[in-house]
PDB file of N, CA and C in Angstrom:
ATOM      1  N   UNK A   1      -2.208  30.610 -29.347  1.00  0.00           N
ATOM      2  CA  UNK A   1      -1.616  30.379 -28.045  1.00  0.00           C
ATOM      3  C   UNK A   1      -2.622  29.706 -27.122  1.00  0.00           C
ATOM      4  N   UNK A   2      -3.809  30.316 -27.331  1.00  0.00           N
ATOM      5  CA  UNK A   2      -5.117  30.126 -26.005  1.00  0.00           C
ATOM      6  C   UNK A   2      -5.066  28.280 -26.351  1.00  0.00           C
ATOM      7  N   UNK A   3      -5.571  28.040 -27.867  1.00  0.00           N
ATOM      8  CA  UNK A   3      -5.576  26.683 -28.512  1.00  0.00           C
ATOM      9  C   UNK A   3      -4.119  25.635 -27.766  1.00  0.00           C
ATOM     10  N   UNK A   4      -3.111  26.396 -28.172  1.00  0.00           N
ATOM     11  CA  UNK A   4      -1.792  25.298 -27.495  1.00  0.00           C
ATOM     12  C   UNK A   4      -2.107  25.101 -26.198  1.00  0.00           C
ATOM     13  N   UNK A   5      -2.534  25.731 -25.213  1.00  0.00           N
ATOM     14  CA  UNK A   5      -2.396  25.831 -23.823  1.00  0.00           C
ATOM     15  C   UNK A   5      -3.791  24.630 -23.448  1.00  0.00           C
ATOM     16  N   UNK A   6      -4.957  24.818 -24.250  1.00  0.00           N
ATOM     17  CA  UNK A   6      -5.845  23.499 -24.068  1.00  0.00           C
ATOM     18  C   UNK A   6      -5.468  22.699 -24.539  1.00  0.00           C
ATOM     19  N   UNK A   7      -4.889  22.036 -26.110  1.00  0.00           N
ATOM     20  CA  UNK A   7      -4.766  21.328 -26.136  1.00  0.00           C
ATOM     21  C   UNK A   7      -3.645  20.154 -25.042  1.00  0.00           C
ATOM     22  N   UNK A   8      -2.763  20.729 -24.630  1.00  0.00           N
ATOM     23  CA  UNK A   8      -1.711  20.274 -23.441  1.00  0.00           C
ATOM     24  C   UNK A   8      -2.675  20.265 -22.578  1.00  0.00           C
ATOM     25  N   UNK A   9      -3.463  21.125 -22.067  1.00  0.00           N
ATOM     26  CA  UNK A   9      -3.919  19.968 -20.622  1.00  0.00           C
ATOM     27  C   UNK A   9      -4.811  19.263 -21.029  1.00  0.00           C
ATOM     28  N   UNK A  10      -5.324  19.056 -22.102  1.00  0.00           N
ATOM     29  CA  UNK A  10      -6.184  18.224 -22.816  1.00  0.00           C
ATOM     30  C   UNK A  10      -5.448  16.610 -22.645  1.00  0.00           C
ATOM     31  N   UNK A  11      -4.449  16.728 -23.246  1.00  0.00           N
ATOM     32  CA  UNK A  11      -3.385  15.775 -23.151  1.00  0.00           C
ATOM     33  C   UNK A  11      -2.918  15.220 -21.996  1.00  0.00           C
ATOM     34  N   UNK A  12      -2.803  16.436 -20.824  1.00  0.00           N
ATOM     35  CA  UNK A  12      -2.047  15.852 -19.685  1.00  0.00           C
ATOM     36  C   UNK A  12      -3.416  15.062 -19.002  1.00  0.00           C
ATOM     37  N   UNK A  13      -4.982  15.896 -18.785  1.00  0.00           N
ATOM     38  CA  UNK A  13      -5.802  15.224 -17.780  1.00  0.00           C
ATOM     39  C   UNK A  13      -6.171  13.612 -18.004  1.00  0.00           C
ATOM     40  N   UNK A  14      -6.116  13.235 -19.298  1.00  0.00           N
ATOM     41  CA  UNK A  14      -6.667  12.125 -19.161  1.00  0.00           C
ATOM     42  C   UNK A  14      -5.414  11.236 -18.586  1.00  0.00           C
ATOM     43  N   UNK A  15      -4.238  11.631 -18.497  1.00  0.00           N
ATOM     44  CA  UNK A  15      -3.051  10.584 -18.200  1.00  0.00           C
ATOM     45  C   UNK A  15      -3.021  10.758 -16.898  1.00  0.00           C
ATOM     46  N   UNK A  16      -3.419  11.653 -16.383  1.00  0.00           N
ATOM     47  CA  UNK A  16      -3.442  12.038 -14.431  1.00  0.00           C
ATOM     48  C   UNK A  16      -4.526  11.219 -14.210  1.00  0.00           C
ATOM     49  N   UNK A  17      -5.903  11.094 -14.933  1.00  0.00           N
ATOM     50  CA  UNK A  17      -7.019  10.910 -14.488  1.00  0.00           C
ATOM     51  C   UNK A  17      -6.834   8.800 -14.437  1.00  0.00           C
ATOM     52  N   UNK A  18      -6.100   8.303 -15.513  1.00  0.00           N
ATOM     53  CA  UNK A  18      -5.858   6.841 -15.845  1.00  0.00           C
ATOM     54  C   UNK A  18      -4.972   6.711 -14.597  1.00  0.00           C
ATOM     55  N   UNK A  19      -4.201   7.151 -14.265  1.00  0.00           N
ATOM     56  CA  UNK A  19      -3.135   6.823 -13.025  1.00  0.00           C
ATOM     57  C   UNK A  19      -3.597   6.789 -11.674  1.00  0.00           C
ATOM     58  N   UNK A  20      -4.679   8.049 -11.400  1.00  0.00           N
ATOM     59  CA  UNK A  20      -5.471   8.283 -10.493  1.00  0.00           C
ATOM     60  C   UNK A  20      -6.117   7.056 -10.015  1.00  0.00           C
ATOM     61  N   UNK A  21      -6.907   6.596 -11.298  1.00  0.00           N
ATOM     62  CA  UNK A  21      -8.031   6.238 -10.951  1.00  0.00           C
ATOM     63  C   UNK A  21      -7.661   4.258 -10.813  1.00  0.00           C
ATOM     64  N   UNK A  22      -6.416   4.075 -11.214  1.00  0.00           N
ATOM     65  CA  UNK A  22      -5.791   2.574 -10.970  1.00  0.00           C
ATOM     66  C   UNK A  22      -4.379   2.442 -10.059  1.00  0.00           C
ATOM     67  N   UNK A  23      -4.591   2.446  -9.163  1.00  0.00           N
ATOM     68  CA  UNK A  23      -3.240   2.816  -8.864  1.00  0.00           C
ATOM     69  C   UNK A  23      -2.321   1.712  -8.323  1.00  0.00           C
ATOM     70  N   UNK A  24      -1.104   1.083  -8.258  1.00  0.00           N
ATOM     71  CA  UNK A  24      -0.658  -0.320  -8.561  1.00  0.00           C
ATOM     72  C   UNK A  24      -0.758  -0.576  -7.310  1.00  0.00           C
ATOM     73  N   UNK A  25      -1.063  -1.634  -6.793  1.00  0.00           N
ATOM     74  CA  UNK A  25      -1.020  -1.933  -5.163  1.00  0.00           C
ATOM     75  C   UNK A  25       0.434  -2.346  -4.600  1.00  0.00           C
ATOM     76  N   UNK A  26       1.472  -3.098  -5.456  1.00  0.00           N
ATOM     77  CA  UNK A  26       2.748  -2.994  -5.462  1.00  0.00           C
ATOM     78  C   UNK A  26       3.856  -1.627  -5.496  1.00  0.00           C
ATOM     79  N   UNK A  27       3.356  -1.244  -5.815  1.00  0.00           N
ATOM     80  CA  UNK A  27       3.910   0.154  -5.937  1.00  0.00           C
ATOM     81  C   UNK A  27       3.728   1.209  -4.852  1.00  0.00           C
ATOM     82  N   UNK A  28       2.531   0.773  -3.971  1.00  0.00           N
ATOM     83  CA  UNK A  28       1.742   1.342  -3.053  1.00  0.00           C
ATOM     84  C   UNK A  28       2.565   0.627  -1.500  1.00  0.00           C
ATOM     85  N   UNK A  29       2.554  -0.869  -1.709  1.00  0.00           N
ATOM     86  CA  UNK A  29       3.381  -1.281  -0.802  1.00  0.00           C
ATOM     87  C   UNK A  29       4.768  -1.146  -0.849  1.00  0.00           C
ATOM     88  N   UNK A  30       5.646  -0.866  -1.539  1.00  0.00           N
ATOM     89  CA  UNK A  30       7.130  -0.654  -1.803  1.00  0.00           C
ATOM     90  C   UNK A  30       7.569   0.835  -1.337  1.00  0.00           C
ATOM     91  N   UNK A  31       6.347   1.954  -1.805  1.00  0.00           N
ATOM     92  CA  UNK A  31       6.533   2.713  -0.728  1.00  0.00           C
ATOM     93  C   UNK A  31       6.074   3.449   0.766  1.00  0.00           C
ATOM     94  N   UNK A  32       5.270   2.688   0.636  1.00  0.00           N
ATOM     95  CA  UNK A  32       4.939   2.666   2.566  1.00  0.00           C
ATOM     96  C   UNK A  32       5.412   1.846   3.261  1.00  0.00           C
ATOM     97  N   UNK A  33       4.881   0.333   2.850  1.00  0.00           N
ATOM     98  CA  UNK A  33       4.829  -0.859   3.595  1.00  0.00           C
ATOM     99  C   UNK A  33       6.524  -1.579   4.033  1.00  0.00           C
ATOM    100  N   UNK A  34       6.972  -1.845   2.859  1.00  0.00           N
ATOM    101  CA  UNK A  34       8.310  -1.916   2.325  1.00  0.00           C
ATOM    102  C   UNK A  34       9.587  -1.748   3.708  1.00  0.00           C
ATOM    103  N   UNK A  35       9.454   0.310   3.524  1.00  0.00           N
ATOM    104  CA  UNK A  35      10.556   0.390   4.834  1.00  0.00           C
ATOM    105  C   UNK A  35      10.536  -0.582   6.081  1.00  0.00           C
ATOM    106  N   UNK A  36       9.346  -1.188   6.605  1.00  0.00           N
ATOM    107  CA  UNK A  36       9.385  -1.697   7.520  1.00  0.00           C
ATOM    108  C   UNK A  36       9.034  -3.073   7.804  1.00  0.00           C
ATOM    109  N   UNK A  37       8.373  -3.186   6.643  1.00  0.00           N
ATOM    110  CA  UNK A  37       8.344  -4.796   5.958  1.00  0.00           C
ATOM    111  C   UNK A  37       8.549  -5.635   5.088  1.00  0.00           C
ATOM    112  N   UNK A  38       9.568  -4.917   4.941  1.00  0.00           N
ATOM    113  CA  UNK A  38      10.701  -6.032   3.885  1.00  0.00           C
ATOM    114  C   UNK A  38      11.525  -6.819   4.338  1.00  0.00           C
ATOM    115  N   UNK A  39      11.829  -7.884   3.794  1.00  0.00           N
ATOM    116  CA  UNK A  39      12.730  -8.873   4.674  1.00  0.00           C
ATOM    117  C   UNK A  39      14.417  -8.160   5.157  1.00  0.00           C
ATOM    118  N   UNK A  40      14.750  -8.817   6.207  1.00  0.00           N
ATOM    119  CA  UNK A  40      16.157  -8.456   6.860  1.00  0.00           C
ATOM    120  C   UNK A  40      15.959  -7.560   8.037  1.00  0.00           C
ATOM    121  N   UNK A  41      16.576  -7.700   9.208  1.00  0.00           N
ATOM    122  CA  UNK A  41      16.750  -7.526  10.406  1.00  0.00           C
ATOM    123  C   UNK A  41      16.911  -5.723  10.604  1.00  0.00           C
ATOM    124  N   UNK A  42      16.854  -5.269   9.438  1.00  0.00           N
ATOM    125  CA  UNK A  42      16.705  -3.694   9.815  1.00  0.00           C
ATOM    126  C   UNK A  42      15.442  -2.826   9.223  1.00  0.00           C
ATOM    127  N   UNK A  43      14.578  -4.094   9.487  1.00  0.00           N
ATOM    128  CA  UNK A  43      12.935  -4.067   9.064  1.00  0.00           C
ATOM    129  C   UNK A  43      11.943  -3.850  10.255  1.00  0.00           C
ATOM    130  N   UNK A  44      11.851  -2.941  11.002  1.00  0.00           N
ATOM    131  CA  UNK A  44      11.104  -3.252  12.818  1.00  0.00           C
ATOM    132  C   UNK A  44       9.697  -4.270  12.613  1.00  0.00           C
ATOM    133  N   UNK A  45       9.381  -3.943  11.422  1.00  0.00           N
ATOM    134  CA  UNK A  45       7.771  -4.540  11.453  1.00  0.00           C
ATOM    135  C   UNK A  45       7.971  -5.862  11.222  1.00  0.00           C
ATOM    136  N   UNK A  46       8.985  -6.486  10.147  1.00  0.00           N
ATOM    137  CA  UNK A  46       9.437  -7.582   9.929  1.00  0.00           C
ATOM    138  C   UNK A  46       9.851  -8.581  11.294  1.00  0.00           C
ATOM    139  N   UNK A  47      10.591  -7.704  12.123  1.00  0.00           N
ATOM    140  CA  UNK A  47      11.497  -8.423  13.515  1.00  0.00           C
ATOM    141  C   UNK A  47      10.376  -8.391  14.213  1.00  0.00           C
ATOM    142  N   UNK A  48       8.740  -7.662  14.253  1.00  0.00           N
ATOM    143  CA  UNK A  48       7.821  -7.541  15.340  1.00  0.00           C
ATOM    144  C   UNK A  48       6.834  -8.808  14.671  1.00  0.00           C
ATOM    145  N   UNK A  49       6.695  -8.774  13.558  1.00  0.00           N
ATOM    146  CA  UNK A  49       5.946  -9.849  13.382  1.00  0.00           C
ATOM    147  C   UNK A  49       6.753 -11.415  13.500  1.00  0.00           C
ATOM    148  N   UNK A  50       7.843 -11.620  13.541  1.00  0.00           N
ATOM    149  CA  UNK A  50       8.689 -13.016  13.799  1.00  0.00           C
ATOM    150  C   UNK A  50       8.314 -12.878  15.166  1.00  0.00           C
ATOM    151  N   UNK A  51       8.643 -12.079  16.152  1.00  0.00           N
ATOM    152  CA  UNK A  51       8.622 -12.192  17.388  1.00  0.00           C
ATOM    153  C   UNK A  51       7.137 -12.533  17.797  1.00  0.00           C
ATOM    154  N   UNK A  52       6.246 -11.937  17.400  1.00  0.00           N
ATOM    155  CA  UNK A  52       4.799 -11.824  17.885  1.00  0.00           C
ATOM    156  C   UNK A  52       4.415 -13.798  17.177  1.00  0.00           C
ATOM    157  N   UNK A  53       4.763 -14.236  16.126  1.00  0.00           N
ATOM    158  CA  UNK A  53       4.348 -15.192  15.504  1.00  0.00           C
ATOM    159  C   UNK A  53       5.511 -16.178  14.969  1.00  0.00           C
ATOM    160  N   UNK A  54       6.309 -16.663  16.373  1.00  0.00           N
ATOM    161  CA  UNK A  54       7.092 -17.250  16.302  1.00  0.00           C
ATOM    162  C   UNK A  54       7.072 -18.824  15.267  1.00  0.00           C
ATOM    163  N   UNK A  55       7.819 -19.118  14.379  1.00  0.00           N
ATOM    164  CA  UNK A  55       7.430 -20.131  14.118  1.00  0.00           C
ATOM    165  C   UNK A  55       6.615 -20.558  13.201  1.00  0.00           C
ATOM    166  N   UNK A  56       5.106 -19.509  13.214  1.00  0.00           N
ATOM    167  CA  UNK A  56       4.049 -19.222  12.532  1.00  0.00           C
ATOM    168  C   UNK A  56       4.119 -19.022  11.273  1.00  0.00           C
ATOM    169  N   UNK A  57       4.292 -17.901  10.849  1.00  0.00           N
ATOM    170  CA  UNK A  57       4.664 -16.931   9.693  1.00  0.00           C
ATOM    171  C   UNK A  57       6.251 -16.470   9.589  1.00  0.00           C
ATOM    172  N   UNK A  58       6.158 -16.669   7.998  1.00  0.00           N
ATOM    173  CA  UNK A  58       6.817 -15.772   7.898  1.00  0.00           C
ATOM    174  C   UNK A  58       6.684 -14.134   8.251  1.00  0.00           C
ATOM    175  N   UNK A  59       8.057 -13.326   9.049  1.00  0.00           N
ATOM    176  CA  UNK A  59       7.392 -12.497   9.232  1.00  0.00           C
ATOM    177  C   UNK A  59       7.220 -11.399   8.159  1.00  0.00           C
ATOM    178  N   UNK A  60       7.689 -11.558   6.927  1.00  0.00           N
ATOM    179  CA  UNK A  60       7.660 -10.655   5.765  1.00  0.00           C
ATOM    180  C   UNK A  60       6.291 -10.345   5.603  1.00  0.00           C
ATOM    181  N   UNK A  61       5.334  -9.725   5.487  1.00  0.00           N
ATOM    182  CA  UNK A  61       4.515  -9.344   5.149  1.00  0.00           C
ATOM    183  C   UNK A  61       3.929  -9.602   3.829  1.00  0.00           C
ATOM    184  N   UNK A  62       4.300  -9.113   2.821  1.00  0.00           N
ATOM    185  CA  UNK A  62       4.170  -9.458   1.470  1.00  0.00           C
ATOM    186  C   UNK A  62       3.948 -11.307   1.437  1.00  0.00           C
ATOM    187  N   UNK A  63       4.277 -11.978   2.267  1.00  0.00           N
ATOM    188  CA  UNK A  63       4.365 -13.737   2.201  1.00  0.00           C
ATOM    189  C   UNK A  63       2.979 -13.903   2.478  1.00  0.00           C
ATOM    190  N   UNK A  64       2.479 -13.042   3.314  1.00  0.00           N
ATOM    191  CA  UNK A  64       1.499 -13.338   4.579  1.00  0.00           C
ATOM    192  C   UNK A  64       0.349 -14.037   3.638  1.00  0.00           C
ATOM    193  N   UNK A  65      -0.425 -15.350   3.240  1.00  0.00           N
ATOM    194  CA  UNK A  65      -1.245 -15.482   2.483  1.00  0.00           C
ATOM    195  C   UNK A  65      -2.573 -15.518   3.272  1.00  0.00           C
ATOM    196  N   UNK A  66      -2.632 -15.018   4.830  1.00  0.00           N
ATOM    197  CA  UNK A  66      -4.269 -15.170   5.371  1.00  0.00           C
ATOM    198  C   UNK A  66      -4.967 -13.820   5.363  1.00  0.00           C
ATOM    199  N   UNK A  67      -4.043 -12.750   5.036  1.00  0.00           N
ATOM    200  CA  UNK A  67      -4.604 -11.834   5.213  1.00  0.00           C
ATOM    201  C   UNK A  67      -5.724 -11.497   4.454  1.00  0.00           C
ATOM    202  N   UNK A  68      -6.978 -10.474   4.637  1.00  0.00           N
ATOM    203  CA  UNK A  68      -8.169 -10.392   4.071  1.00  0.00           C
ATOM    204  C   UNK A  68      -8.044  -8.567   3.718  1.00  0.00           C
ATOM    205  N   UNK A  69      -8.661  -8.532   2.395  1.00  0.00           N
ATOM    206  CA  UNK A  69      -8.613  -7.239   2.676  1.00  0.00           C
ATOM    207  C   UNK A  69      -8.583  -6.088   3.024  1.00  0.00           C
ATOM    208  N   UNK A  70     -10.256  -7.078   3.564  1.00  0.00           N
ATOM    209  CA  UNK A  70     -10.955  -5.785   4.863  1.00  0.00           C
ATOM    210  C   UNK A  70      -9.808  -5.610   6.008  1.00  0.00           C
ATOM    211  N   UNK A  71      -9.076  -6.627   6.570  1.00  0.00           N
ATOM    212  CA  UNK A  71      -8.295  -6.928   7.949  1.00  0.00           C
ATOM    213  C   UNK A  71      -6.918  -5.053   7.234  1.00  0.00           C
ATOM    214  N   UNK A  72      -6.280  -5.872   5.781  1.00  0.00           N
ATOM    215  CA  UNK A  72      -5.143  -4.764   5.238  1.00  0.00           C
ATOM    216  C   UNK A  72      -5.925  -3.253   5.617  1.00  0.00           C
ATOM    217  N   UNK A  73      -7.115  -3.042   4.928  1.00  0.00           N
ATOM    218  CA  UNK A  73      -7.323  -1.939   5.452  1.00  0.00           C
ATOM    219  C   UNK A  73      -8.073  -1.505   6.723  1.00  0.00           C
ATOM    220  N   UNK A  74      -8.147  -1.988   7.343  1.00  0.00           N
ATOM    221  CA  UNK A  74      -8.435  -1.651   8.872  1.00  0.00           C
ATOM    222  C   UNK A  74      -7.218  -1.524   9.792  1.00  0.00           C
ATOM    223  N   UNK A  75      -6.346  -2.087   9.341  1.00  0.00           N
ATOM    224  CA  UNK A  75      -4.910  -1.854   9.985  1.00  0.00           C
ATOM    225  C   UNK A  75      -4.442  -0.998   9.801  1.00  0.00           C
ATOM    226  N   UNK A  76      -4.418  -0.901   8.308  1.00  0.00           N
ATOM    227  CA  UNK A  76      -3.403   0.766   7.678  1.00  0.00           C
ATOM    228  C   UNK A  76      -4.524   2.046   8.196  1.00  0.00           C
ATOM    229  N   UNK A  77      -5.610   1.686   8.460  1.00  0.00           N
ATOM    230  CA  UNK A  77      -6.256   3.250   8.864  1.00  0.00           C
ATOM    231  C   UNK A  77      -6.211   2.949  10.406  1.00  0.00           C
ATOM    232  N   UNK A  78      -6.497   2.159  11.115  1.00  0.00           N
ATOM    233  CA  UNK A  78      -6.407   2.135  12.380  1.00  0.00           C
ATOM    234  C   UNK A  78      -4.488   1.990  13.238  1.00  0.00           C
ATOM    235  N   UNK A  79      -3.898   1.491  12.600  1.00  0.00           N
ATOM    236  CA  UNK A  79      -2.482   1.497  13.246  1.00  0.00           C
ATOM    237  C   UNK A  79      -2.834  -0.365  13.662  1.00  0.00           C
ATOM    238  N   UNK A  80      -1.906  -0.893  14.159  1.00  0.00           N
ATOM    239  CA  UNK A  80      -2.345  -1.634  15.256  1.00  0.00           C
ATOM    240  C   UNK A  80      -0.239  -1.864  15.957  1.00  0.00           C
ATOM    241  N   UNK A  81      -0.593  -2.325  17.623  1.00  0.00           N
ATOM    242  CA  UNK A  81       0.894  -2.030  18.070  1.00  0.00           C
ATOM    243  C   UNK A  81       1.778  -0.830  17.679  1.00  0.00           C
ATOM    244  N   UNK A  82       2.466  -1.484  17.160  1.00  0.00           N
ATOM    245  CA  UNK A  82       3.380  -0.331  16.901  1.00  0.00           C
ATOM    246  C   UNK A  82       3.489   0.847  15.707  1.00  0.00           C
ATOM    247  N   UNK A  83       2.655  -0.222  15.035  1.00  0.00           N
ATOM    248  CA  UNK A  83       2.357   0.442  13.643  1.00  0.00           C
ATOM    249  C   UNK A  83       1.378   1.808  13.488  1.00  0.00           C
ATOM    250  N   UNK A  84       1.838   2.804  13.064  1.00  0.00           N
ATOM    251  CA  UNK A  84       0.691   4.078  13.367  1.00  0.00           C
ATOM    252  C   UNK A  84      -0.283   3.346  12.336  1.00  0.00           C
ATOM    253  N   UNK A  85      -1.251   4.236  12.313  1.00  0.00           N
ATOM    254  CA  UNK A  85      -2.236   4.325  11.170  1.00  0.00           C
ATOM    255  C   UNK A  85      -1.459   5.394   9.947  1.00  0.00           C
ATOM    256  N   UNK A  86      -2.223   5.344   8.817  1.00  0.00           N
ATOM    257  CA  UNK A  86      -2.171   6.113   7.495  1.00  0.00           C
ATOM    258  C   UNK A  86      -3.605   6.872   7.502  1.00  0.00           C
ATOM    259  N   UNK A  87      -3.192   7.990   7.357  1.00  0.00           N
ATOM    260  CA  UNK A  87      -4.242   8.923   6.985  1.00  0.00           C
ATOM    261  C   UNK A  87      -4.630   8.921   5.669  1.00  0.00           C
ATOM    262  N   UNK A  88      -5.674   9.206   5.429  1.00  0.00           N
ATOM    263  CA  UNK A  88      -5.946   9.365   3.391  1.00  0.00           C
ATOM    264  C   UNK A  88      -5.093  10.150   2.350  1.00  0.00           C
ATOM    265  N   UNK A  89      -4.734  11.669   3.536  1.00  0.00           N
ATOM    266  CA  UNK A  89      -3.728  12.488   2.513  1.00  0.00           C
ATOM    267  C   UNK A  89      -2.771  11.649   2.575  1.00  0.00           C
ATOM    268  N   UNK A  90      -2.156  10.729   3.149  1.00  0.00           N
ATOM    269  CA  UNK A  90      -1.068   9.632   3.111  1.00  0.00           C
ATOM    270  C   UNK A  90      -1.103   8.633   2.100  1.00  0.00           C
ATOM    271  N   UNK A  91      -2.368   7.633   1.868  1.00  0.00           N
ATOM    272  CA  UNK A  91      -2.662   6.620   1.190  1.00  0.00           C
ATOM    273  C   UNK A  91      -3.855   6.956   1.257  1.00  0.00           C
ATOM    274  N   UNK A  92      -4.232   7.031  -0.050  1.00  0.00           N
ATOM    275  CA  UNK A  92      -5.567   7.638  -0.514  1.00  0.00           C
ATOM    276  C   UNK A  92      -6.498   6.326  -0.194  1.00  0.00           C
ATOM    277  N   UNK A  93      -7.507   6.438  -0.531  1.00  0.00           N
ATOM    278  CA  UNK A  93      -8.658   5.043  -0.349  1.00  0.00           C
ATOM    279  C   UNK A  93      -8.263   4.065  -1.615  1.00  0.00           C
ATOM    280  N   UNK A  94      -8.015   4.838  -2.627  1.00  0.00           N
ATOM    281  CA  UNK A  94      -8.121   4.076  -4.104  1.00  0.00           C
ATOM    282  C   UNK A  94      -6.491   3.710  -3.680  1.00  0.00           C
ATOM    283  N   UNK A  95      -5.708   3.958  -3.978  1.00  0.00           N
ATOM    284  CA  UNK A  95      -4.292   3.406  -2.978  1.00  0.00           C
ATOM    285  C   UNK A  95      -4.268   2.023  -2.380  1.00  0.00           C
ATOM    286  N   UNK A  96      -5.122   2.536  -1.163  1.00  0.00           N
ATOM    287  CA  UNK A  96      -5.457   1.468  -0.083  1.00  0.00           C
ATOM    288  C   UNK A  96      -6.219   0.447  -0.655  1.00  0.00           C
ATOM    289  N   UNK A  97      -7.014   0.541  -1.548  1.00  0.00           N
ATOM    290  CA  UNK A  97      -7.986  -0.627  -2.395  1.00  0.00           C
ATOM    291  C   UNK A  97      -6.915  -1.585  -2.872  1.00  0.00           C
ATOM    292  N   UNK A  98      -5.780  -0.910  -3.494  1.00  0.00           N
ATOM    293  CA  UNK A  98      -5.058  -1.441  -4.622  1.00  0.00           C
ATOM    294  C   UNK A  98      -4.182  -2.372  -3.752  1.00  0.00           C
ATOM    295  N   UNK A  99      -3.737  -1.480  -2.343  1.00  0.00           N
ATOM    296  CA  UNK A  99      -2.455  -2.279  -1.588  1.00  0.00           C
ATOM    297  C   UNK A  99      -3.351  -3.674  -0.417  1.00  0.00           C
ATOM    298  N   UNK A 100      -4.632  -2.909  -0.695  1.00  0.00           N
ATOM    299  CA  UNK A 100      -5.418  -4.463  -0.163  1.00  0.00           C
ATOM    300  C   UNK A 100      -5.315  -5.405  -0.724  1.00  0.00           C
ATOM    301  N   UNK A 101      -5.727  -5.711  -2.290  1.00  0.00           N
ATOM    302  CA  UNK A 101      -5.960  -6.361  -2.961  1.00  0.00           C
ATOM    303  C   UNK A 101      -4.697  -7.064  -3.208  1.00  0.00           C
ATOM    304  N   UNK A 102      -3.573  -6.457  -3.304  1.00  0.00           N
ATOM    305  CA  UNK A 102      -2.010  -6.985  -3.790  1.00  0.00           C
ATOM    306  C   UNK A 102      -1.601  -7.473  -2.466  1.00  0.00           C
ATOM    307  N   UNK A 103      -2.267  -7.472  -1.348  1.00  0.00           N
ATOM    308  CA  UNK A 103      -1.381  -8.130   0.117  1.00  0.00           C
ATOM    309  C   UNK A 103      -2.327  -9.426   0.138  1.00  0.00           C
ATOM    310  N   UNK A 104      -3.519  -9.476  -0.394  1.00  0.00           N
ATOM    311  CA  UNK A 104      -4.304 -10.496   0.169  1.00  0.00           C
ATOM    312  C   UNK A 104      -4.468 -11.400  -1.076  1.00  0.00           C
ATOM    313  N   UNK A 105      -3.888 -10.791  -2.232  1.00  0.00           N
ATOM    314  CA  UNK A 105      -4.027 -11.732  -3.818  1.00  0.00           C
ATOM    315  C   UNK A 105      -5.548 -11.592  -4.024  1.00  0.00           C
ATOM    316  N   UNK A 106      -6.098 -10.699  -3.768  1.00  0.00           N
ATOM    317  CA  UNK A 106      -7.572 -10.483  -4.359  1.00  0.00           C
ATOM    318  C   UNK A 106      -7.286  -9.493  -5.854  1.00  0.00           C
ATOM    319  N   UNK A 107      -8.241 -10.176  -6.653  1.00  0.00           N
ATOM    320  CA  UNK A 107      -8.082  -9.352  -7.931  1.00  0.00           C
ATOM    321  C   UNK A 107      -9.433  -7.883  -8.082  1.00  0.00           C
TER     322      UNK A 107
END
């Protein structure tokens, strides 16, 4: 019994620990970023960035090609306008690495 019970978390840690430790930056934006910056008019962040950058940008987010990493995560921990900030128990750092890298096309 003692043997079955290690070998299973034997099994489970390394698959928690691989997921942990890569975590998809798409996957990261679809569920935070997404609700409020996805395209269509019942997007607030979407309708705040057209308004703020008329003309400019698209306001979809995901389009945005100037953004810099450092800028993605200084925003998501600081808020900026309307946007709160994310705390870490929210979007972990390794999270935030991943949803940097996938907003700004850094590999």
């Amino acid at each position: 019994m003692r043997q079955s019970v290690l070998l299973l978390a034997m099994a489970i840690v390394p698959t928690m620990a691989a997921s942990a430790a890569s975590p998809d930056g798409a996957a990261v934006y679809d569920k935070w970023c997404a609700p409020c910056h996805a395209p269509g008019i019942s997007h607030p962040g979407t309708q705040a960035l057209k308004a703020k950058y008329p003309g400019e940008w698209q306001g979809v987010l995901r389009d945005w090609k100037e953004l810099t990493p450092d800028y993605v995560r200084l925003t998501v921990r600081q808020g900026i306008s309307v946007m709160p900030h994310f705390r870490k128990t929210e979007i972990s750092d390794a999270e935030l690495d991943a949803l940097a890298r996938y907003i700004a096309r850094k590999p």
